[in-house]
N, C-alpha and C. Protein backbone atom coordinates (compact mmCIF):
# COMPACT_ATOMS: atom_id res chain seq x y z
N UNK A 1 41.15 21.64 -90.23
CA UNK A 1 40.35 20.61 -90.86
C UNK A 1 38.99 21.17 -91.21
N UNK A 2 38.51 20.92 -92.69
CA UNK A 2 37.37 21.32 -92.90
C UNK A 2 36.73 20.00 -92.87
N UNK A 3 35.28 20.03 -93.21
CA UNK A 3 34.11 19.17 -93.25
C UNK A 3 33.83 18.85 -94.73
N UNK A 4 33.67 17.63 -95.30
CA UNK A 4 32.53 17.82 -96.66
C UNK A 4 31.39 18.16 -97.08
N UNK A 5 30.92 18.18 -95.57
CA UNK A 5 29.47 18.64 -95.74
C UNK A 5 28.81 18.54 -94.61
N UNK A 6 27.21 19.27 -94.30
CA UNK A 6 26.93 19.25 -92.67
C UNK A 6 26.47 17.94 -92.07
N UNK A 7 26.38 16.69 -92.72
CA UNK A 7 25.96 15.82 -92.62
C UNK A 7 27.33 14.98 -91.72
N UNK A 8 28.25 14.94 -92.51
CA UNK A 8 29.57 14.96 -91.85
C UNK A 8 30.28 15.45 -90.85
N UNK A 9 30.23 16.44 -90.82
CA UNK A 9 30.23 17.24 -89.53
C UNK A 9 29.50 16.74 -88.54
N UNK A 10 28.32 16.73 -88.70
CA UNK A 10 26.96 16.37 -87.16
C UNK A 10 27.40 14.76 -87.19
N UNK A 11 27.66 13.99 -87.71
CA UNK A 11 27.95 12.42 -87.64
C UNK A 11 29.12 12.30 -86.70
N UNK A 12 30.29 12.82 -87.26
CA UNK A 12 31.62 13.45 -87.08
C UNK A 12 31.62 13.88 -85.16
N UNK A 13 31.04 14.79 -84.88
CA UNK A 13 30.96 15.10 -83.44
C UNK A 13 29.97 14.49 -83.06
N UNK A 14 28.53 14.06 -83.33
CA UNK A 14 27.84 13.27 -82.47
C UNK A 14 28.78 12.00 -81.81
N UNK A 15 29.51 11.48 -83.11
CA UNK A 15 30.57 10.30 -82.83
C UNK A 15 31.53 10.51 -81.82
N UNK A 16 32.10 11.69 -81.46
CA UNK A 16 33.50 12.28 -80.82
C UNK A 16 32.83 12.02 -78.90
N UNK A 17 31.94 11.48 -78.69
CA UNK A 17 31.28 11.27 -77.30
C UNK A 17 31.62 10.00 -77.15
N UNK A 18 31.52 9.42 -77.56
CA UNK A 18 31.55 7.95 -77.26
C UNK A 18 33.02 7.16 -78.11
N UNK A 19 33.82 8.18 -78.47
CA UNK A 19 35.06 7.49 -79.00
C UNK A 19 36.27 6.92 -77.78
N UNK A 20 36.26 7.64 -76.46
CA UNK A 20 36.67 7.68 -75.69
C UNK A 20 36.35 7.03 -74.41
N UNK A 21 36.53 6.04 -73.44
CA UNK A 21 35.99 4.45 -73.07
C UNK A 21 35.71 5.19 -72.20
N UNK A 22 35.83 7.04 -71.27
CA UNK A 22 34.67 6.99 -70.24
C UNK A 22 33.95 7.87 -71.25
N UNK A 23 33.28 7.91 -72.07
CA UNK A 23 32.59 8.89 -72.73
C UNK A 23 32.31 10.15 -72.30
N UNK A 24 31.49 11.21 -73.12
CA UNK A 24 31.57 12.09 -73.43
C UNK A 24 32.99 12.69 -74.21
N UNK A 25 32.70 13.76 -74.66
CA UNK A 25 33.78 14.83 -75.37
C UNK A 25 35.12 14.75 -74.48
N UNK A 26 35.52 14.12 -73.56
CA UNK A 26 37.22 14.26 -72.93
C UNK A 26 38.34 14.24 -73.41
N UNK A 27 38.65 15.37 -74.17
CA UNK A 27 39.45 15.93 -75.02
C UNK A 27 40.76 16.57 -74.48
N UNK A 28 40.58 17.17 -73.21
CA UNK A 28 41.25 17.64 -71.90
C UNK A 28 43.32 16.72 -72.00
N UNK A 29 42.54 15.53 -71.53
CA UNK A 29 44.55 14.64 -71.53
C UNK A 29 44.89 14.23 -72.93
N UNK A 30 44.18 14.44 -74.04
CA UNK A 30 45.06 14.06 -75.35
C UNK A 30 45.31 15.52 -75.72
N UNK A 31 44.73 16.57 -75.25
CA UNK A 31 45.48 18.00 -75.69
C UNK A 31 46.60 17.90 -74.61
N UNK A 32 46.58 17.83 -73.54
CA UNK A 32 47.56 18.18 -72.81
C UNK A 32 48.74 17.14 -73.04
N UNK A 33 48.59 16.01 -73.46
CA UNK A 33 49.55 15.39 -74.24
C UNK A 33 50.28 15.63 -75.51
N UNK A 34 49.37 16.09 -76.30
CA UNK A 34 49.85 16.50 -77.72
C UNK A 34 50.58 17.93 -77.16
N UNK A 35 50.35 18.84 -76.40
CA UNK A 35 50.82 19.90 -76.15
C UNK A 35 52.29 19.32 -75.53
N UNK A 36 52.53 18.44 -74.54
CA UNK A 36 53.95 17.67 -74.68
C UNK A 36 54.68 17.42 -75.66
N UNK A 37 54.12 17.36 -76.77
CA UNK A 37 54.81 17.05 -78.45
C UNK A 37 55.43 18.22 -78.79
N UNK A 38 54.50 19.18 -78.69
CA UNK A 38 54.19 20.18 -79.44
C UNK A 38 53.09 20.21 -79.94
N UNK A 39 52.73 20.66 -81.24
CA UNK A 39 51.81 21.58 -82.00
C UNK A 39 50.76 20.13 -81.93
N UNK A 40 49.08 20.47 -81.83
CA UNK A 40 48.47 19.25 -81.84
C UNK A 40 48.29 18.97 -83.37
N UNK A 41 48.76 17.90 -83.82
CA UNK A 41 48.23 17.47 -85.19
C UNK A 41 47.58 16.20 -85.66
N UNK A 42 47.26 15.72 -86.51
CA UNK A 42 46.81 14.38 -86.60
C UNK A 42 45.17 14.56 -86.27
N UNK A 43 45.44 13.10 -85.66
CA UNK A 43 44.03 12.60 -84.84
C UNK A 43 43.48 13.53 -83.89
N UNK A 44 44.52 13.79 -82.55
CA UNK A 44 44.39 14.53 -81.71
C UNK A 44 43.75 16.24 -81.85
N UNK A 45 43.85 16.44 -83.46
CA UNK A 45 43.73 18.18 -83.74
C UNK A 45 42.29 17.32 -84.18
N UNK A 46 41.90 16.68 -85.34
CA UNK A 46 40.61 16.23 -85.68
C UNK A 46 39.48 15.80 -84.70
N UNK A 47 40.28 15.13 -83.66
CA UNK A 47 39.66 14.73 -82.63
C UNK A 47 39.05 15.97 -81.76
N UNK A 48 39.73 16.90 -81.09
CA UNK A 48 39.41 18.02 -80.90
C UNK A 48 38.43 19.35 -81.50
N UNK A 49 38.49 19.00 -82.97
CA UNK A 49 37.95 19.78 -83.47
C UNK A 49 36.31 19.36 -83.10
N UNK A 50 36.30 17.87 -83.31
CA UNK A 50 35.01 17.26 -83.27
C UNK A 50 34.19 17.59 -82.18
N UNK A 51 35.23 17.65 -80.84
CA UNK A 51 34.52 17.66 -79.93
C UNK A 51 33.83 18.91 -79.71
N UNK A 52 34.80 20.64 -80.37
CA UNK A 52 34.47 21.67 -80.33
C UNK A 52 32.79 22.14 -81.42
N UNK A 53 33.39 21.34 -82.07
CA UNK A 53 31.97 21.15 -83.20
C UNK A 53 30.51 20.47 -82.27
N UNK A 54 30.84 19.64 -81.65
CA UNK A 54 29.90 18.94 -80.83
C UNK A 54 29.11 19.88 -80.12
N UNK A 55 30.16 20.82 -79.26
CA UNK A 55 29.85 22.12 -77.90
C UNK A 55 29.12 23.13 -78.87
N UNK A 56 29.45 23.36 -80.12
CA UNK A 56 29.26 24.48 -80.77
C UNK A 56 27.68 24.13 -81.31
N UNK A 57 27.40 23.01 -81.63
CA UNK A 57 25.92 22.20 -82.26
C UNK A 57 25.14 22.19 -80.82
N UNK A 58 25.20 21.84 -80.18
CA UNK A 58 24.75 21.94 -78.64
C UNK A 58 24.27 22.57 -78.35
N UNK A 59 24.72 24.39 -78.32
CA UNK A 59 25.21 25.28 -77.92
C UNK A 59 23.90 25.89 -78.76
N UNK A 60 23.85 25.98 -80.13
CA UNK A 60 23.66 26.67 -80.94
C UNK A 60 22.61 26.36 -81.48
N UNK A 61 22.27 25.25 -81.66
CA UNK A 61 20.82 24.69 -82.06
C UNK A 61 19.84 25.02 -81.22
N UNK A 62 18.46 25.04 -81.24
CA UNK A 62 17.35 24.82 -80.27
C UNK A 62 17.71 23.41 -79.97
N UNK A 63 16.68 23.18 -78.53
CA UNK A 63 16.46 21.45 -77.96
C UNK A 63 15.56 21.07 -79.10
N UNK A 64 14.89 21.58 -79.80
CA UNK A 64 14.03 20.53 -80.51
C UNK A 64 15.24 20.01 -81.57
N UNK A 65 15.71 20.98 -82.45
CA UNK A 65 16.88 20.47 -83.31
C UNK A 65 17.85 19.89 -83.24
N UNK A 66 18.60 20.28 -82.11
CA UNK A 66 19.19 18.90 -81.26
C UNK A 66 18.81 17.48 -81.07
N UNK A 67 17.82 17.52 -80.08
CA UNK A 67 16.90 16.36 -80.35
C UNK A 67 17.02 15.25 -81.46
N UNK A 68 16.22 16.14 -82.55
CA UNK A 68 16.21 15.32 -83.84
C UNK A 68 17.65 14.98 -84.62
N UNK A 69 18.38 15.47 -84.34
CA UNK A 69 19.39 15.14 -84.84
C UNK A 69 20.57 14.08 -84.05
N UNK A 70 20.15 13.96 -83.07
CA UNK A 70 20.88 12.97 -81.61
C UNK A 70 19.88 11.88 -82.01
N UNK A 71 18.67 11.59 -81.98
CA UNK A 71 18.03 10.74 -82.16
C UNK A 71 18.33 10.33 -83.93
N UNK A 72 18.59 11.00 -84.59
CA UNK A 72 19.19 10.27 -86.14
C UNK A 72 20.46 9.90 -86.78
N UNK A 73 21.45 10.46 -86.06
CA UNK A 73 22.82 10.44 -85.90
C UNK A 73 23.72 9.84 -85.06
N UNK A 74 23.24 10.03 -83.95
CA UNK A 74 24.06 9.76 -82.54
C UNK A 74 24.28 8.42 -82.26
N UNK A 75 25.60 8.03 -81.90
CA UNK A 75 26.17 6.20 -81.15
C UNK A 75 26.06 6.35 -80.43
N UNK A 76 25.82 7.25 -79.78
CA UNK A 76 25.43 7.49 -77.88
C UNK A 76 24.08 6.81 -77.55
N UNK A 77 24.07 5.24 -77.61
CA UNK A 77 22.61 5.02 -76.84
C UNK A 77 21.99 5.76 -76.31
N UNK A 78 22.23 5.49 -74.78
CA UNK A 78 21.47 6.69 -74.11
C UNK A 78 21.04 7.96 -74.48
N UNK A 79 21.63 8.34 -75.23
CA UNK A 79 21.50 9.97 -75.40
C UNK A 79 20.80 9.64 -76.80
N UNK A 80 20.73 8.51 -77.62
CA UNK A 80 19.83 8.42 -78.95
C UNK A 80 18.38 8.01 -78.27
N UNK A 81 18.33 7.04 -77.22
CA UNK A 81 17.30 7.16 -76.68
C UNK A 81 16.54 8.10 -76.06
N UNK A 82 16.88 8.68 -75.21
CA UNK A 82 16.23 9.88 -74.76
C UNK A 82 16.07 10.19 -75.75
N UNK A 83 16.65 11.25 -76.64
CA UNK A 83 16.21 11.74 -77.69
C UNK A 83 14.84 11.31 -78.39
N UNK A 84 14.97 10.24 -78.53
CA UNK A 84 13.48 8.96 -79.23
C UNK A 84 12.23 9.36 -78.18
N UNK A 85 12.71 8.93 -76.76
CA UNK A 85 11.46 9.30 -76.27
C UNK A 85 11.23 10.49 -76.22
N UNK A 86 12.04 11.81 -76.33
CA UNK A 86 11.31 13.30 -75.96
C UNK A 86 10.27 13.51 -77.55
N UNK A 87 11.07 12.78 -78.84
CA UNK A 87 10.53 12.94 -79.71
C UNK A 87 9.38 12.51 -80.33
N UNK A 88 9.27 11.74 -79.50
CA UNK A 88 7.74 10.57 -79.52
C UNK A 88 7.02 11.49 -78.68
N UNK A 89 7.34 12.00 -77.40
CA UNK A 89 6.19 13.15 -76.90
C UNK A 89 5.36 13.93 -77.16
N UNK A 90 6.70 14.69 -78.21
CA UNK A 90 6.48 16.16 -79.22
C UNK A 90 5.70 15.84 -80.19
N UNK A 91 5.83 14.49 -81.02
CA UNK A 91 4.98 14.88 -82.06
C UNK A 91 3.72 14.34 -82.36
N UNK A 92 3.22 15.32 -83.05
CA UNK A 92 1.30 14.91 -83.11
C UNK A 92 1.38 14.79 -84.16
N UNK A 93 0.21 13.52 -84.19
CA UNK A 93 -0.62 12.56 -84.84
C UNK A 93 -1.42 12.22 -84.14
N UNK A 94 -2.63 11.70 -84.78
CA UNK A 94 -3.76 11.13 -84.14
C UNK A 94 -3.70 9.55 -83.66
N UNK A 95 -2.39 9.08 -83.96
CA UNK A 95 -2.10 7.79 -83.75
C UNK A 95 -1.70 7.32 -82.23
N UNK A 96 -2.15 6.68 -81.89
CA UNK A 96 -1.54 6.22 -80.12
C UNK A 96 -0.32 6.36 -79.78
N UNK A 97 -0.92 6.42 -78.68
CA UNK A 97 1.41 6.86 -77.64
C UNK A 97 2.04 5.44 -78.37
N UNK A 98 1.65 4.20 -78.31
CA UNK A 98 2.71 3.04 -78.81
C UNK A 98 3.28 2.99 -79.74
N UNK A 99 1.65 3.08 -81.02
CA UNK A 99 2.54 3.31 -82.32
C UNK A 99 3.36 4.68 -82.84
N UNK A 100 2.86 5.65 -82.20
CA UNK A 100 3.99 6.83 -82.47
C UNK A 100 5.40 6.46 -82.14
N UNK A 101 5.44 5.84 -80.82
CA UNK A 101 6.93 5.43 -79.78
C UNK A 101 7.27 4.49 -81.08
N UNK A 102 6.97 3.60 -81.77
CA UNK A 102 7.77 2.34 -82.49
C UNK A 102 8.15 3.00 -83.71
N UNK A 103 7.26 4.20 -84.39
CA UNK A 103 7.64 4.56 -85.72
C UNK A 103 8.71 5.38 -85.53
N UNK A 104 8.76 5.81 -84.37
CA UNK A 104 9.68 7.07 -84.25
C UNK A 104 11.25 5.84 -83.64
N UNK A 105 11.14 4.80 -83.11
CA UNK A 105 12.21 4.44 -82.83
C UNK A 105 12.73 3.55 -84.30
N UNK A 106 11.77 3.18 -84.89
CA UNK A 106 12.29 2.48 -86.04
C UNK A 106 12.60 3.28 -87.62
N UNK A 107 12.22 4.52 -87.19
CA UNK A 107 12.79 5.84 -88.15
C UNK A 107 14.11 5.79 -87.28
N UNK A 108 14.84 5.86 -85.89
CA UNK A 108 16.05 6.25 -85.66
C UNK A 108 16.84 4.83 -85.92
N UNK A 109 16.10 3.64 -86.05
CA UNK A 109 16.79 2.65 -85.86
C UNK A 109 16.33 2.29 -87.05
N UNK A 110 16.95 2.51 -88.31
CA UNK A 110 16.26 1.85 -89.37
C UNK A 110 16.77 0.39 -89.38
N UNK A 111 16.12 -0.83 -90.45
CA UNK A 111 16.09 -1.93 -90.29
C UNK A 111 17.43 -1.85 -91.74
N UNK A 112 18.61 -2.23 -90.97
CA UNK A 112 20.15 -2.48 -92.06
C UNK A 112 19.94 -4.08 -93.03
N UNK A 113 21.00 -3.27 -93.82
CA UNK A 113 21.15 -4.54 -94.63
C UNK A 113 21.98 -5.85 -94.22
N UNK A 114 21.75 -7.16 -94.51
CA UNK A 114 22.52 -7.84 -94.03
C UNK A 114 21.81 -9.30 -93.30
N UNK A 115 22.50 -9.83 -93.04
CA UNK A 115 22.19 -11.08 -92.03
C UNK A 115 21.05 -10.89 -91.18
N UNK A 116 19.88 -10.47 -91.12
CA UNK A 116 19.22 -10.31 -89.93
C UNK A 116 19.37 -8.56 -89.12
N UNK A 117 19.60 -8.04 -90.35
CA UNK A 117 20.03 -6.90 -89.93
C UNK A 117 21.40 -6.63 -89.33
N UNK A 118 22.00 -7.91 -88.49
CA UNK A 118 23.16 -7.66 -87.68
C UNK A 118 24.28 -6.83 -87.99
N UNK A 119 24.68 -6.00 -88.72
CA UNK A 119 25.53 -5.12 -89.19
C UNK A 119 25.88 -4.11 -87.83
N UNK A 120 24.94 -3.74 -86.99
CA UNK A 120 25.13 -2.64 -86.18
C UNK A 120 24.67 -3.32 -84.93
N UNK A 121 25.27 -2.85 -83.83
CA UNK A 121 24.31 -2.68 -82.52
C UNK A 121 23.31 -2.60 -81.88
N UNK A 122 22.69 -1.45 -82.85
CA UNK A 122 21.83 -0.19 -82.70
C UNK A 122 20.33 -0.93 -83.30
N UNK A 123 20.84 -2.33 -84.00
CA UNK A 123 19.27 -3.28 -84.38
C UNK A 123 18.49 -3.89 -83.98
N UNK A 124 17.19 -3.58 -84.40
CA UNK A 124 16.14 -4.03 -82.95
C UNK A 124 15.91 -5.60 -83.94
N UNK A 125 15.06 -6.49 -82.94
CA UNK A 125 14.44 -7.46 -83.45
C UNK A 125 13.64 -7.47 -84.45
N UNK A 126 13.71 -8.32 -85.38
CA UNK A 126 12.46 -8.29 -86.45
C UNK A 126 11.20 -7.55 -86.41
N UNK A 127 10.76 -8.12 -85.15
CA UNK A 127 9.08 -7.86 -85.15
C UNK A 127 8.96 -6.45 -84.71
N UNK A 128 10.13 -5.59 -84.32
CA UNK A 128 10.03 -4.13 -84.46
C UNK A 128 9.78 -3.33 -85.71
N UNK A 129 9.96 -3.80 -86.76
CA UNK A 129 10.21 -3.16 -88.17
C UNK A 129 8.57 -4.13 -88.33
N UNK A 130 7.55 -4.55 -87.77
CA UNK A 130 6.20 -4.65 -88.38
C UNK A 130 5.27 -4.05 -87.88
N UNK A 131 4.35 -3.24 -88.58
CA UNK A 131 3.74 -1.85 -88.45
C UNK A 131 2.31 -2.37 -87.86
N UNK A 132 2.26 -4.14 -88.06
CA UNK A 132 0.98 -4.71 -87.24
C UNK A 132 1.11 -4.99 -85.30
N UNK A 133 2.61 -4.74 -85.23
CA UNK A 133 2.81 -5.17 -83.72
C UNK A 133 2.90 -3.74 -83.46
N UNK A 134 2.14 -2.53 -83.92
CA UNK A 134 2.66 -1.18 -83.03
C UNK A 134 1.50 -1.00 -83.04
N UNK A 135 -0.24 -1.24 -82.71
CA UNK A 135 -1.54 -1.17 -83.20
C UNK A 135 -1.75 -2.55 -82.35
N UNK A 136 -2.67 -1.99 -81.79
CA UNK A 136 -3.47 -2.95 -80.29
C UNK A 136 -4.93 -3.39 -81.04
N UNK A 137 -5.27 -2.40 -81.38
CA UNK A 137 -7.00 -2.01 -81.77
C UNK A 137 -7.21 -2.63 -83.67
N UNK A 138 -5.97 -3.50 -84.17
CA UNK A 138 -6.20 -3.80 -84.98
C UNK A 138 -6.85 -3.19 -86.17
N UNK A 139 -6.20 -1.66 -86.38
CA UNK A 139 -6.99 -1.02 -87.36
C UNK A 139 -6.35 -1.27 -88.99
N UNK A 140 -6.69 -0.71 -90.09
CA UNK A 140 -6.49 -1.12 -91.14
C UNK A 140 -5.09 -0.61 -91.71
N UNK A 141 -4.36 -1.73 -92.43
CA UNK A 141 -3.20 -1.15 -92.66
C UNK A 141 -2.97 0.01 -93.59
N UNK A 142 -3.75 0.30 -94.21
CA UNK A 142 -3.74 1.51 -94.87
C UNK A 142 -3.75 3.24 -93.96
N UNK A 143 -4.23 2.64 -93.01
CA UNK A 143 -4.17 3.67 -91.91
C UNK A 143 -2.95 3.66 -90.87
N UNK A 144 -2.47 2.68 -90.88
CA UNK A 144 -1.12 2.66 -90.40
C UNK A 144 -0.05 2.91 -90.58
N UNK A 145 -0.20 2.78 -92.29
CA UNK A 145 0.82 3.17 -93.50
C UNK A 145 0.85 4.83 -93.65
N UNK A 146 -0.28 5.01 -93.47
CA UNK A 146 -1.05 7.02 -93.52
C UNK A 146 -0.10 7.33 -92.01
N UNK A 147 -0.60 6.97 -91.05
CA UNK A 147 0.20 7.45 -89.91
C UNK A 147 1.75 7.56 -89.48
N UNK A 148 2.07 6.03 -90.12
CA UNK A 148 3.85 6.04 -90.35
C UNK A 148 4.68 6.85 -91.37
N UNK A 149 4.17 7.51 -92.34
CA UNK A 149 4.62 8.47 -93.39
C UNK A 149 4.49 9.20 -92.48
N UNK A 150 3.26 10.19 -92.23
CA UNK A 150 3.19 11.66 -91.36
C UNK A 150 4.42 11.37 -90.24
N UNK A 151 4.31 10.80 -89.91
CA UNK A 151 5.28 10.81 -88.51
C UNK A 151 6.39 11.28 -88.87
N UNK A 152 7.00 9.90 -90.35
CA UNK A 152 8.25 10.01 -90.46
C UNK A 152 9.33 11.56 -91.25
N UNK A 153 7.68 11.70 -92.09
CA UNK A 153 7.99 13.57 -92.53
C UNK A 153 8.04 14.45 -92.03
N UNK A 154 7.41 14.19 -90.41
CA UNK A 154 7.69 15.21 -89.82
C UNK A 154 9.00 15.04 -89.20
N UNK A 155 9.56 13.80 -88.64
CA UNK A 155 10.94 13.47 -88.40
C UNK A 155 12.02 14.24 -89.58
N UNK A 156 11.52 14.02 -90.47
CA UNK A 156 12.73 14.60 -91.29
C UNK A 156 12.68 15.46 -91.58
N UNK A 157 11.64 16.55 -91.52
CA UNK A 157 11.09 17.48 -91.74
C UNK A 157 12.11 18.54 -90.38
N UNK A 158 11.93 17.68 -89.38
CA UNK A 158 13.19 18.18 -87.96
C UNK A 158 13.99 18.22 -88.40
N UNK A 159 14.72 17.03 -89.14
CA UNK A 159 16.41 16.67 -89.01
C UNK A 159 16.77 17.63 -89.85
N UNK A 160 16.20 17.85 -91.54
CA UNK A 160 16.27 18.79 -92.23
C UNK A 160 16.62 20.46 -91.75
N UNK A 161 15.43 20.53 -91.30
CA UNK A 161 15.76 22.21 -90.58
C UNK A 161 16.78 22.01 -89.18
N UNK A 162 16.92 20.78 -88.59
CA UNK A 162 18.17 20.97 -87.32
C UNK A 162 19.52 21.05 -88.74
N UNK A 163 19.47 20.34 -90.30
CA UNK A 163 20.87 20.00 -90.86
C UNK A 163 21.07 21.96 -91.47
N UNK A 164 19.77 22.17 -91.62
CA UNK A 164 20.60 24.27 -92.64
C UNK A 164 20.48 24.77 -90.57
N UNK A 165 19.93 24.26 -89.66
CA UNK A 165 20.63 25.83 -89.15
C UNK A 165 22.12 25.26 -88.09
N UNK A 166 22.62 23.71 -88.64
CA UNK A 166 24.01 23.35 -88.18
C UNK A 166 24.70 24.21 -89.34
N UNK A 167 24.38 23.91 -90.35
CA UNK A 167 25.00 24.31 -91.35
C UNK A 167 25.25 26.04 -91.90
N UNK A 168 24.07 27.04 -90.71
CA UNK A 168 24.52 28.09 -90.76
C UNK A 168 25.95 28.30 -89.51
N UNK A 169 25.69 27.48 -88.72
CA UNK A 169 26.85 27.28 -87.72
C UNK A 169 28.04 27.15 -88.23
N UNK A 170 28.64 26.23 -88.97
CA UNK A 170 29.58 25.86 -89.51
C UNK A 170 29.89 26.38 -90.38
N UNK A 171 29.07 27.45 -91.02
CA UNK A 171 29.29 28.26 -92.25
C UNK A 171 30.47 29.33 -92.13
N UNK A 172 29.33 30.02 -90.81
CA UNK A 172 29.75 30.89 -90.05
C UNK A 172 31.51 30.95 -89.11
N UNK A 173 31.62 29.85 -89.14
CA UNK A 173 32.96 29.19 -88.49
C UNK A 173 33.46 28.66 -89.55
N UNK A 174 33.21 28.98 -90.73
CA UNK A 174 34.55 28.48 -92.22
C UNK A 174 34.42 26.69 -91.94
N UNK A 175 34.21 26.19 -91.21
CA UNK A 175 34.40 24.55 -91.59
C UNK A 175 33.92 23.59 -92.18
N UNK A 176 33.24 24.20 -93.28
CA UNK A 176 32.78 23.25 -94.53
C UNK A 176 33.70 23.64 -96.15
N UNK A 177 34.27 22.88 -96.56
CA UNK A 177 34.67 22.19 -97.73
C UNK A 177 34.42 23.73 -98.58
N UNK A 178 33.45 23.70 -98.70
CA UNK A 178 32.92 25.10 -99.84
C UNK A 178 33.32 26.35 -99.45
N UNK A 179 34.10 26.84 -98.39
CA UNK A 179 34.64 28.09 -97.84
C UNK A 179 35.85 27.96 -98.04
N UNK A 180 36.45 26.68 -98.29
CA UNK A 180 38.19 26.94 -98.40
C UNK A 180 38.53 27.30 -99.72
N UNK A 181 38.50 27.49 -100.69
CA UNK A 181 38.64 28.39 -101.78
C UNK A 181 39.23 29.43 -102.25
């Protein structure tokens, strides 16, 4: 199985943790089942692959690139959270620990389309997505607007450089779309 692209891939195995009701990657009894069949194919070979893709992104990235990419990708609550808070640590701005913590969780949690957002899980309450409840000291919104861009460019500015050096990973291992040829 190849990938369409590295975006797919990192979605693809961030997902392969939490597909399975005790989570993480436990890949272990559906190989040793499919190996009862015979040859693993299907789900079980895709499924596997994901999880190896997962170990291999892990493995191979720095923690900062990791990070950013668990915190923008990842269904793993927990593990999207942490991520949020190590990343709210790391990055500088002159803006306070609160409003850094809300821009950076409402960059991982963007505000979906729909009913109230309700489409996903992963959606915070309204008054999270307003840039006047992350600011104590009541400063001007133009300066809030200045601080929530920087933040968020530097967020993507991560995810970007964590997506080319997954993507030298996967290169390197033939499993993107553009190597089968």
């Amino acid at each position: 199985m190849t990938y369409r692209n590295v975006v797919s891939a990192v979605v693809r195995a961030l997902a392969a943790e939490t597909i399975n009701s005790a989570g993480g990657c436990d890949f272990e009894p559906k190989v040793q089942c499919a190996k009862q069949k015979g040859e693993i194919v299907g789900k079980e070979a895709a499924f596997l692959q994901d999880c190896w893709v997962f170990g291999r992104l892990h493995k191979g990235l720095e923690p900062a690139q990791w990070r950013a990419l668990v915190a923008k990708f990842s269904t793993h609550t927990d593990r999207k959270h942490a991520a949020i808070a190590e990343l709210t640590r790391a990055i500088q701005s002159p803006a306070p620990e609160r409003f850094r913590h809300c821009a950076v969780v409402t960059w991982a949690l963007p505000k979906l389309p729909g009913v109230e957002g309700k489409r996903s899980t992963n959606v915070l309450p309204a008054a999270w997505y307003e840039m006047s409840n992350w600011d104590e000291d009541g400063r001007p919104e133009p300066t809030l607007r200045r601080w929530r861009a920087s933040i968020r460019k530097t967020l993507e500015g991560q995810v970007d450089e964590a997506l080319c050096a997954a993507q030298e990973i996967l290169d390197r291992e033939g499993l993107l779309m553009g190597d089968v040829a």
